[in-house]
PDB file of N, CA and C in Angstrom:
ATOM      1  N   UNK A   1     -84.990  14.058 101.361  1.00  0.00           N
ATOM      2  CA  UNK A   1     -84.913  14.636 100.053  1.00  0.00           C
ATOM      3  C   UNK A   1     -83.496  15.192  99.865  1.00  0.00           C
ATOM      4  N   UNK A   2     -82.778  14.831  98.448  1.00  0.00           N
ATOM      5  CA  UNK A   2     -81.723  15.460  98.400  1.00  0.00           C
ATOM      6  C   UNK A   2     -81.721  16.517  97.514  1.00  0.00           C
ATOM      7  N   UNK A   3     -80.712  17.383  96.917  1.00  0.00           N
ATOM      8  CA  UNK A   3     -80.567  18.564  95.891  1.00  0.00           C
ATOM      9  C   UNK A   3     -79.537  18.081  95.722  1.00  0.00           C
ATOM     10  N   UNK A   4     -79.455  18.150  94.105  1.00  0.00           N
ATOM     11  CA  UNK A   4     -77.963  17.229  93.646  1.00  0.00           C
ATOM     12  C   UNK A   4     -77.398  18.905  92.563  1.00  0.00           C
ATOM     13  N   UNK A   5     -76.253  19.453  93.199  1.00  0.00           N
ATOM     14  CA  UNK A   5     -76.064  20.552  91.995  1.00  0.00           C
ATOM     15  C   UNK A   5     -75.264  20.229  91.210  1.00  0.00           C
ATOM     16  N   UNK A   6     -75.371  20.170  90.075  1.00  0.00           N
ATOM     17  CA  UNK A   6     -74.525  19.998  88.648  1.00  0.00           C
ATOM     18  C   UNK A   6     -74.073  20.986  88.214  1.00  0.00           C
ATOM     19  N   UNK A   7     -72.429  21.617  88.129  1.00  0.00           N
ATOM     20  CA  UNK A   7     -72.112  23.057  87.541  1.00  0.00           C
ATOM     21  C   UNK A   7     -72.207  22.426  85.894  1.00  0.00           C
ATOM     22  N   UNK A   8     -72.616  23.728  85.530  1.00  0.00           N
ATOM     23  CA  UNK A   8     -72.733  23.687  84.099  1.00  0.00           C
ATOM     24  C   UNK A   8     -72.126  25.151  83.792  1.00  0.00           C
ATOM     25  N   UNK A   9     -71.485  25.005  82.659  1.00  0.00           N
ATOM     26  CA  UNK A   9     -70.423  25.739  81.641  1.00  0.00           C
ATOM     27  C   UNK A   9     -71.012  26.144  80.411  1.00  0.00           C
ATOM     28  N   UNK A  10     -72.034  27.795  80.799  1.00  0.00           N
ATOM     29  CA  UNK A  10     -72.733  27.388  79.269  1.00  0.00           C
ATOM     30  C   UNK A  10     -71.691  28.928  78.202  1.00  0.00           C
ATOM     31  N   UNK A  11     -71.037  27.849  76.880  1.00  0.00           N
ATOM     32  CA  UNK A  11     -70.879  28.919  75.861  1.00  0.00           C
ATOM     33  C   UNK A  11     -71.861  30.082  75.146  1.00  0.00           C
ATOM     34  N   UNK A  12     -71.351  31.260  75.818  1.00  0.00           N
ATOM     35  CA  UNK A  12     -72.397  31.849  74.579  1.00  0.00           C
ATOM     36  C   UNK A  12     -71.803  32.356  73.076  1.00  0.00           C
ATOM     37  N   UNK A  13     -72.293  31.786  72.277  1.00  0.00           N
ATOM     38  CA  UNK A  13     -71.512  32.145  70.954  1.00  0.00           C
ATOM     39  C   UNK A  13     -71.791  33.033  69.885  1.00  0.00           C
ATOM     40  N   UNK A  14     -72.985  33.726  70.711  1.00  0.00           N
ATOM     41  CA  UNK A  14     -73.495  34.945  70.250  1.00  0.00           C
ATOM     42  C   UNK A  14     -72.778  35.961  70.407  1.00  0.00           C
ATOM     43  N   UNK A  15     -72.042  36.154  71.840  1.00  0.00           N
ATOM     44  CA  UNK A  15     -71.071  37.281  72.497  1.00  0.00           C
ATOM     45  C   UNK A  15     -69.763  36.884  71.881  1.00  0.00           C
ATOM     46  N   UNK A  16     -69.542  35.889  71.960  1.00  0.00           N
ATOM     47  CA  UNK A  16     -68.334  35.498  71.249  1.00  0.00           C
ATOM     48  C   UNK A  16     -68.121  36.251  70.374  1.00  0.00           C
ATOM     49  N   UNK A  17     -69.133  35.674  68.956  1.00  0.00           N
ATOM     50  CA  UNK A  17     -69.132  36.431  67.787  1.00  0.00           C
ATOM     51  C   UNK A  17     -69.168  37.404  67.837  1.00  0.00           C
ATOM     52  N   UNK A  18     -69.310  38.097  68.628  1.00  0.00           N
ATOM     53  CA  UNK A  18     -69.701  39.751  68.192  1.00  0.00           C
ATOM     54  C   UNK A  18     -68.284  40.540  68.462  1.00  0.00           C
ATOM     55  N   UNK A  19     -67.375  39.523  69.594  1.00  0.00           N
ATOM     56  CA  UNK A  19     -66.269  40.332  69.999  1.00  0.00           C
ATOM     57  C   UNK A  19     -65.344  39.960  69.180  1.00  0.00           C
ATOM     58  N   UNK A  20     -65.548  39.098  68.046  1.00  0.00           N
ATOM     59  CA  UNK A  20     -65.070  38.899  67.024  1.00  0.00           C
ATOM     60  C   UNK A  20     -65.201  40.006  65.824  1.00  0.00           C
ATOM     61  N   UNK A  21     -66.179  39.424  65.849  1.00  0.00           N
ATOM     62  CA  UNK A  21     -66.843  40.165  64.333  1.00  0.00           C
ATOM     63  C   UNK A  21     -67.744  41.227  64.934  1.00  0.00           C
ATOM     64  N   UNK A  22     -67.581  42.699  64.916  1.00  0.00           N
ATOM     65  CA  UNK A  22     -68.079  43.717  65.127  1.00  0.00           C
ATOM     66  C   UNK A  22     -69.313  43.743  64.203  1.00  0.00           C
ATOM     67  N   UNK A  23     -70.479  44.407  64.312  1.00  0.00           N
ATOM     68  CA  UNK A  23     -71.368  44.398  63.296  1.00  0.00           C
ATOM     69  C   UNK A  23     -71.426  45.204  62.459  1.00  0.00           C
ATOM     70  N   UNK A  24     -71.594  45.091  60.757  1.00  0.00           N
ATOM     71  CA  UNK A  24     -70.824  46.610  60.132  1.00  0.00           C
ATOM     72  C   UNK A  24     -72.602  46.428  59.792  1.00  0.00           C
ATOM     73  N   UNK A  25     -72.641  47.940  59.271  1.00  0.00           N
ATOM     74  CA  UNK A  25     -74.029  48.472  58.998  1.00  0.00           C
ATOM     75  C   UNK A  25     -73.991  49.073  57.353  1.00  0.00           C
ATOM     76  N   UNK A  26     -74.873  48.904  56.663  1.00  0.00           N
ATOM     77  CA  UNK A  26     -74.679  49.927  55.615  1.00  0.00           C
ATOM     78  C   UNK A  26     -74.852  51.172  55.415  1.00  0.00           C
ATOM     79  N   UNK A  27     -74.180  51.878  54.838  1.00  0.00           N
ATOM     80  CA  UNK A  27     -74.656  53.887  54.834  1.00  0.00           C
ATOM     81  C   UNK A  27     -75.014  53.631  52.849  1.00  0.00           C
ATOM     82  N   UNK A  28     -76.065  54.018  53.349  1.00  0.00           N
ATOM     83  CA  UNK A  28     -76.735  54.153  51.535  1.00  0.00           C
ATOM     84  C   UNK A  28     -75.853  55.949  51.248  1.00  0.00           C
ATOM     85  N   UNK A  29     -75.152  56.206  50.172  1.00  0.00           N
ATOM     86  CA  UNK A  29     -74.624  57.434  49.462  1.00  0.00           C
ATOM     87  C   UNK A  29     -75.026  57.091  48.215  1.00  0.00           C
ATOM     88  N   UNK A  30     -75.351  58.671  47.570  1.00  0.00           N
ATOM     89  CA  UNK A  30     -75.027  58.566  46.281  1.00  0.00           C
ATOM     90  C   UNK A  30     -73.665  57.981  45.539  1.00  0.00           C
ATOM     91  N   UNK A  31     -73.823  58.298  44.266  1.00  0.00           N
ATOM     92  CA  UNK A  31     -72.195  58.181  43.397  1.00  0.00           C
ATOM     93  C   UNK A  31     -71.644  59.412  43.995  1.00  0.00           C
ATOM     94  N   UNK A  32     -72.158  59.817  43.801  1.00  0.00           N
ATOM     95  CA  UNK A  32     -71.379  61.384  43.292  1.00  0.00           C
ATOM     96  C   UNK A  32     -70.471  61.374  45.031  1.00  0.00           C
ATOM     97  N   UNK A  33     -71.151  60.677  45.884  1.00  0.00           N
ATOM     98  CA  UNK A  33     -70.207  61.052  47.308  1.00  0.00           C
ATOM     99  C   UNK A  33     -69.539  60.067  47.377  1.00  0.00           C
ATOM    100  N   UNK A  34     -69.941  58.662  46.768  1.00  0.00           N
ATOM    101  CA  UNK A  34     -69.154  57.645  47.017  1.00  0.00           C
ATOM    102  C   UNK A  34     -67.770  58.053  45.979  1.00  0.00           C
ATOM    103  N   UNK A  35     -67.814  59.006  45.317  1.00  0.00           N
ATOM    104  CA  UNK A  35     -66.553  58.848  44.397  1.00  0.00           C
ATOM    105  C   UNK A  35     -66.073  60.087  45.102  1.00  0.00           C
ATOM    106  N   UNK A  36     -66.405  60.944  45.676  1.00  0.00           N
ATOM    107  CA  UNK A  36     -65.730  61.892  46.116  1.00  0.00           C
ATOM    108  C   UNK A  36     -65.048  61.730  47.360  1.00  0.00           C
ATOM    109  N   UNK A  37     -65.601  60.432  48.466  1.00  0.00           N
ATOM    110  CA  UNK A  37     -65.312  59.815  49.386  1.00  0.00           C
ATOM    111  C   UNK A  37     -63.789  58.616  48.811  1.00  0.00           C
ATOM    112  N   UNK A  38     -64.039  58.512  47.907  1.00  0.00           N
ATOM    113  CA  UNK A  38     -62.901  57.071  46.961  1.00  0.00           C
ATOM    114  C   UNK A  38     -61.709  58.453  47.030  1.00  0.00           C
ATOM    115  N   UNK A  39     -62.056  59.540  46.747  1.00  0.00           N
ATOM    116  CA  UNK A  39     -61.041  60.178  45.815  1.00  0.00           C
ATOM    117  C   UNK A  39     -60.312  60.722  47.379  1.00  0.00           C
ATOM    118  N   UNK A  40     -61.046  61.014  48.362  1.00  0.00           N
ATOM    119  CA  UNK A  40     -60.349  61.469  49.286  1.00  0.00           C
ATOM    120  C   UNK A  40     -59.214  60.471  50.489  1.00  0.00           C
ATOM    121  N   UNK A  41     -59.419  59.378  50.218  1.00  0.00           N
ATOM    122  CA  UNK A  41     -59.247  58.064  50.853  1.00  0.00           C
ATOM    123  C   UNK A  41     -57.783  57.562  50.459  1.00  0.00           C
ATOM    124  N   UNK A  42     -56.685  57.647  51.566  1.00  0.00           N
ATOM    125  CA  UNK A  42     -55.605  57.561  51.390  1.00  0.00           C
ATOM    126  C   UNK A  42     -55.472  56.161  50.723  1.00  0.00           C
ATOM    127  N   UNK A  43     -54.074  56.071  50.363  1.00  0.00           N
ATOM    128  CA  UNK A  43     -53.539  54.479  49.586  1.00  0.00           C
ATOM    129  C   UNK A  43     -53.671  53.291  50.771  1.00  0.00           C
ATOM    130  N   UNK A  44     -54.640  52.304  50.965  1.00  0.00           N
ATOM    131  CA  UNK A  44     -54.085  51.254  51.921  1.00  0.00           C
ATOM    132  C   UNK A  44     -54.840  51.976  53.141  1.00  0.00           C
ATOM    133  N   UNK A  45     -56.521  53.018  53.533  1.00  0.00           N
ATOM    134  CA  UNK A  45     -57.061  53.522  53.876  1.00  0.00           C
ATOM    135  C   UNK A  45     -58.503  53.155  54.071  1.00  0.00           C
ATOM    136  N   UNK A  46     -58.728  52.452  55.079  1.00  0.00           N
ATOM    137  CA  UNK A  46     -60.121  51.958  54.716  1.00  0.00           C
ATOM    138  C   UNK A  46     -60.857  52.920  55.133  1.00  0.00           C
ATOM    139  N   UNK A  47     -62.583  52.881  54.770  1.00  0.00           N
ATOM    140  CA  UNK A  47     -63.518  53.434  54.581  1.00  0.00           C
ATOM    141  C   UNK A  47     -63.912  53.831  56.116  1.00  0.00           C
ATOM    142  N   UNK A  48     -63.746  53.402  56.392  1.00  0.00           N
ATOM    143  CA  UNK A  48     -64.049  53.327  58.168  1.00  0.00           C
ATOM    144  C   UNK A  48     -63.072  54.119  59.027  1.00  0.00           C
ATOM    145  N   UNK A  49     -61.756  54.225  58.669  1.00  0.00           N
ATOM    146  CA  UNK A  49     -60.807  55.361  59.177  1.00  0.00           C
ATOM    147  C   UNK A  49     -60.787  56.572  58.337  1.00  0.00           C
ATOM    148  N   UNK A  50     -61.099  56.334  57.348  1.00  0.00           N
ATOM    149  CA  UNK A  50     -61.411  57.732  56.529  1.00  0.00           C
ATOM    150  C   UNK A  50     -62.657  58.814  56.824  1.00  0.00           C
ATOM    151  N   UNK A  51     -63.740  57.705  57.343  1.00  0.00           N
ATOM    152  CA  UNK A  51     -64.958  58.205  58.133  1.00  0.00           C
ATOM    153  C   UNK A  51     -64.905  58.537  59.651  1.00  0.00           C
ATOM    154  N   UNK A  52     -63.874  57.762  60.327  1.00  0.00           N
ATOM    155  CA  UNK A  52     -63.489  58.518  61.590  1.00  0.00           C
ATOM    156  C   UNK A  52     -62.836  59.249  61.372  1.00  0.00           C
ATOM    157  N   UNK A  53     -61.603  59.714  60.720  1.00  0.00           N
ATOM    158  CA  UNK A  53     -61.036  60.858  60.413  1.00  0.00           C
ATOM    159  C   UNK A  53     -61.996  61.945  60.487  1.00  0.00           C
ATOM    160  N   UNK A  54     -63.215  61.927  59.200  1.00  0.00           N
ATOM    161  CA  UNK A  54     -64.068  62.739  58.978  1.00  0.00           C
ATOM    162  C   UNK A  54     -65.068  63.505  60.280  1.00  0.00           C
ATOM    163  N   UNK A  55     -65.718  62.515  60.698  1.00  0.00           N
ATOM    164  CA  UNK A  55     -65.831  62.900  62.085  1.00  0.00           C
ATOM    165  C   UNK A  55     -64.654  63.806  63.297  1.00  0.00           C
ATOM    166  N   UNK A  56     -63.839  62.860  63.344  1.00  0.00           N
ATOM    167  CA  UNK A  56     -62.965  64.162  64.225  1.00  0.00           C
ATOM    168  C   UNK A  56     -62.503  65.166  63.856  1.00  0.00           C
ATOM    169  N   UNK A  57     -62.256  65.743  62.418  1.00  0.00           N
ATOM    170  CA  UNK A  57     -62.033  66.605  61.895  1.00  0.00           C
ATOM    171  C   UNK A  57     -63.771  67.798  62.713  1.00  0.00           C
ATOM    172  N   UNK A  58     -64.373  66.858  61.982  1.00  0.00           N
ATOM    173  CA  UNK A  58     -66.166  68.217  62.499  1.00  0.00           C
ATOM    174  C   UNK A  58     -66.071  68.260  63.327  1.00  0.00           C
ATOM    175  N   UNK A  59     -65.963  67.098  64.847  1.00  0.00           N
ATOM    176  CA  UNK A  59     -66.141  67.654  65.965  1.00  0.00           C
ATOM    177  C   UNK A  59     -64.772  69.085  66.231  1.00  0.00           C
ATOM    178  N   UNK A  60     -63.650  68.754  65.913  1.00  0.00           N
ATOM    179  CA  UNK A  60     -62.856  69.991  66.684  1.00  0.00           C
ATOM    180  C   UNK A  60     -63.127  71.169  65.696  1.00  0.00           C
ATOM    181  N   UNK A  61     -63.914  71.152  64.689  1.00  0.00           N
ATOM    182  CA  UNK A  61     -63.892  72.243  64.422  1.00  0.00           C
ATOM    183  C   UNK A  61     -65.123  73.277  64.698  1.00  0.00           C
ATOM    184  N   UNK A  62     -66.431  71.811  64.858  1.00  0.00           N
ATOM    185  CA  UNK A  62     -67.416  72.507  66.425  1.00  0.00           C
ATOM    186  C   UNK A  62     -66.937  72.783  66.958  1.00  0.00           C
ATOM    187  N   UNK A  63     -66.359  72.169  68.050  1.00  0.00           N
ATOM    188  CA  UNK A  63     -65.597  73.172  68.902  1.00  0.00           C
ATOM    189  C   UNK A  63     -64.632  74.455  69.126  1.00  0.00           C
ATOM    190  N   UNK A  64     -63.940  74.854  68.072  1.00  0.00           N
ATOM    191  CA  UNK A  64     -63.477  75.758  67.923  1.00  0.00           C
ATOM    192  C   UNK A  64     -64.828  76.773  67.127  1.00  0.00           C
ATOM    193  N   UNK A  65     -65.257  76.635  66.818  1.00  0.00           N
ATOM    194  CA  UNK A  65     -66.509  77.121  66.827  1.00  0.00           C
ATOM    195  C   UNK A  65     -67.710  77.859  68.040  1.00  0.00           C
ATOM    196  N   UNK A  66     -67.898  76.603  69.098  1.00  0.00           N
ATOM    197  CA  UNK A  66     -68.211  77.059  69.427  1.00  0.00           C
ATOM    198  C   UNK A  66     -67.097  77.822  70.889  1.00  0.00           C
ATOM    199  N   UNK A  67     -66.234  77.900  71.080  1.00  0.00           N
ATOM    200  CA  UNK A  67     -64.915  78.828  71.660  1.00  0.00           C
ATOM    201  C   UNK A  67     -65.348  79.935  71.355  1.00  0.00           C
ATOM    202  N   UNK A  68     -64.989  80.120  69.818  1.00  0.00           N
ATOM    203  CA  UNK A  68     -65.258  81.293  69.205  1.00  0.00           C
ATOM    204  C   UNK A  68     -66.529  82.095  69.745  1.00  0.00           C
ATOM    205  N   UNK A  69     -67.873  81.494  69.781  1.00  0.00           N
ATOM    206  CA  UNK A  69     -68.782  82.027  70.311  1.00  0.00           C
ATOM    207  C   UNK A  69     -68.480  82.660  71.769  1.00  0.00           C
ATOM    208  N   UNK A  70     -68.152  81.340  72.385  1.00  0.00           N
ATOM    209  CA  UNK A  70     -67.989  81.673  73.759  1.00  0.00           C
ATOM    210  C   UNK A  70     -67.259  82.723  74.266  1.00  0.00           C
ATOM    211  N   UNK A  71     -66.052  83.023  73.000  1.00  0.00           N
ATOM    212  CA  UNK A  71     -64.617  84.213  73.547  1.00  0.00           C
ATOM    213  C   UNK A  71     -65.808  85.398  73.208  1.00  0.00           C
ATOM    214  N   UNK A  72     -66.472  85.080  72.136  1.00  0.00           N
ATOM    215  CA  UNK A  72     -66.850  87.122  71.856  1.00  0.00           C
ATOM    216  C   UNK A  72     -68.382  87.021  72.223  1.00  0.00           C
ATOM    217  N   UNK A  73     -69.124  86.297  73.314  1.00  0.00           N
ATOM    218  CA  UNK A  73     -70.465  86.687  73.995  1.00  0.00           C
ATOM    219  C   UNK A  73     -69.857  87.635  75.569  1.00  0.00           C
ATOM    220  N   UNK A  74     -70.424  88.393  75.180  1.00  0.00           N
ATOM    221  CA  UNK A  74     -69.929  89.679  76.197  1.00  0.00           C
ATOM    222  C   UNK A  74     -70.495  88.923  77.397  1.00  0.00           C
ATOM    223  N   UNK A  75     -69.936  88.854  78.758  1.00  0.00           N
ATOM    224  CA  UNK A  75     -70.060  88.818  80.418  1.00  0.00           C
ATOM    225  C   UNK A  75     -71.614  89.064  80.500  1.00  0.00           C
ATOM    226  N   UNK A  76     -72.108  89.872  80.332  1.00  0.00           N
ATOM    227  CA  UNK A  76     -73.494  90.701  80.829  1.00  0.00           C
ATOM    228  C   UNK A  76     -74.519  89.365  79.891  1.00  0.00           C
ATOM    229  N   UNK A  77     -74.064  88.682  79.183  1.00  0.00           N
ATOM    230  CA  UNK A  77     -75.010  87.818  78.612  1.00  0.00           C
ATOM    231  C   UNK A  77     -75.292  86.449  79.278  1.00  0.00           C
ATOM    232  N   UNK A  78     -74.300  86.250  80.308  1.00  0.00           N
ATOM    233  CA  UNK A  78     -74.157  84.924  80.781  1.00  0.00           C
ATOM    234  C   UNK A  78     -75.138  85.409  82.192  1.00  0.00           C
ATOM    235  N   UNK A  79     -75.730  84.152  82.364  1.00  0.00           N
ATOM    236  CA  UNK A  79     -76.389  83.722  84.086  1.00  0.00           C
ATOM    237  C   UNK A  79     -76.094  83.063  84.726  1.00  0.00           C
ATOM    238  N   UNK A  80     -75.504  83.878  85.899  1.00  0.00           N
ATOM    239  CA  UNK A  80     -74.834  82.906  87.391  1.00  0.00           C
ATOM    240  C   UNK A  80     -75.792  81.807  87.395  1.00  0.00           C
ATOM    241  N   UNK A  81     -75.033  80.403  87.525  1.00  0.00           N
ATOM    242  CA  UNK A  81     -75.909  79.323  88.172  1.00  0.00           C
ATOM    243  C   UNK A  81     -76.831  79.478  89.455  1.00  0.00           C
ATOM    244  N   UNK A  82     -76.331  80.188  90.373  1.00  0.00           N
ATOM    245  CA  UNK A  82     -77.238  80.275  91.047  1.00  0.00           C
ATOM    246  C   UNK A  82     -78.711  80.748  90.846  1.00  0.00           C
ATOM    247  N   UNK A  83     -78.725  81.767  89.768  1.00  0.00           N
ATOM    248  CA  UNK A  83     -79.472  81.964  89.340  1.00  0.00           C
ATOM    249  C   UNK A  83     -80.862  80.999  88.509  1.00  0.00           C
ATOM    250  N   UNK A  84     -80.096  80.057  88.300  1.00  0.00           N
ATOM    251  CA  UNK A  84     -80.819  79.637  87.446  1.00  0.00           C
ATOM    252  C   UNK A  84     -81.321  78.339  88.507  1.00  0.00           C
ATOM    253  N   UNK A  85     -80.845  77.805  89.655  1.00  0.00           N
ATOM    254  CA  UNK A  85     -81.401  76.931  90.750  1.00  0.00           C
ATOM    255  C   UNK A  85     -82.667  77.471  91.440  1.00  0.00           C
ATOM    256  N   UNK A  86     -82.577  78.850  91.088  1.00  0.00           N
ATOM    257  CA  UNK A  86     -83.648  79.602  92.125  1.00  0.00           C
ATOM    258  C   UNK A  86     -85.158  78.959  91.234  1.00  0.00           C
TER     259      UNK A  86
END
């Protein structure tokens, strides 16, 4: 008895595409945000860097947020980790 191996080369053109063409999704907004979103949106600014903008803008300002918490919660409020393994 023999085993005959044949390499085979298979395209996938599913992965392909995708590292092509990213998949865009829709965000349903009203008018009233879609024009307030138009109005904020630099010249030559797409919708998608204007919305990551938007995002990194909230996250650092969570975070300075929560800093803020963290600078003025007095010592006596926090629990040693060890504590909390027990």
């Amino acid at each position: 008895m023999f085993t005959i191996f044949i390499p085979v080369k298979i395209l996938n053109i599913y992965s392909v595409y995708i590292m092509i063409m990213p998949a865009l999704k829709r965000l349903p907004v009203s008018e009233k945000i879609w024009k307030e979103l138009g109005a904020m949106k630099g010249a030559g600014q797409t919708y998608d860097d204007l919305l990551g903008e938007l995002i990194e803008r909230a996250k650092k300002a969570r975070l300075e947020e929560d800093l803020m918490v963290w600078e003025n919660t007095p010592d006596s409020e926090y629990v040693p980790l060890s504590e909390l393994n027990g």
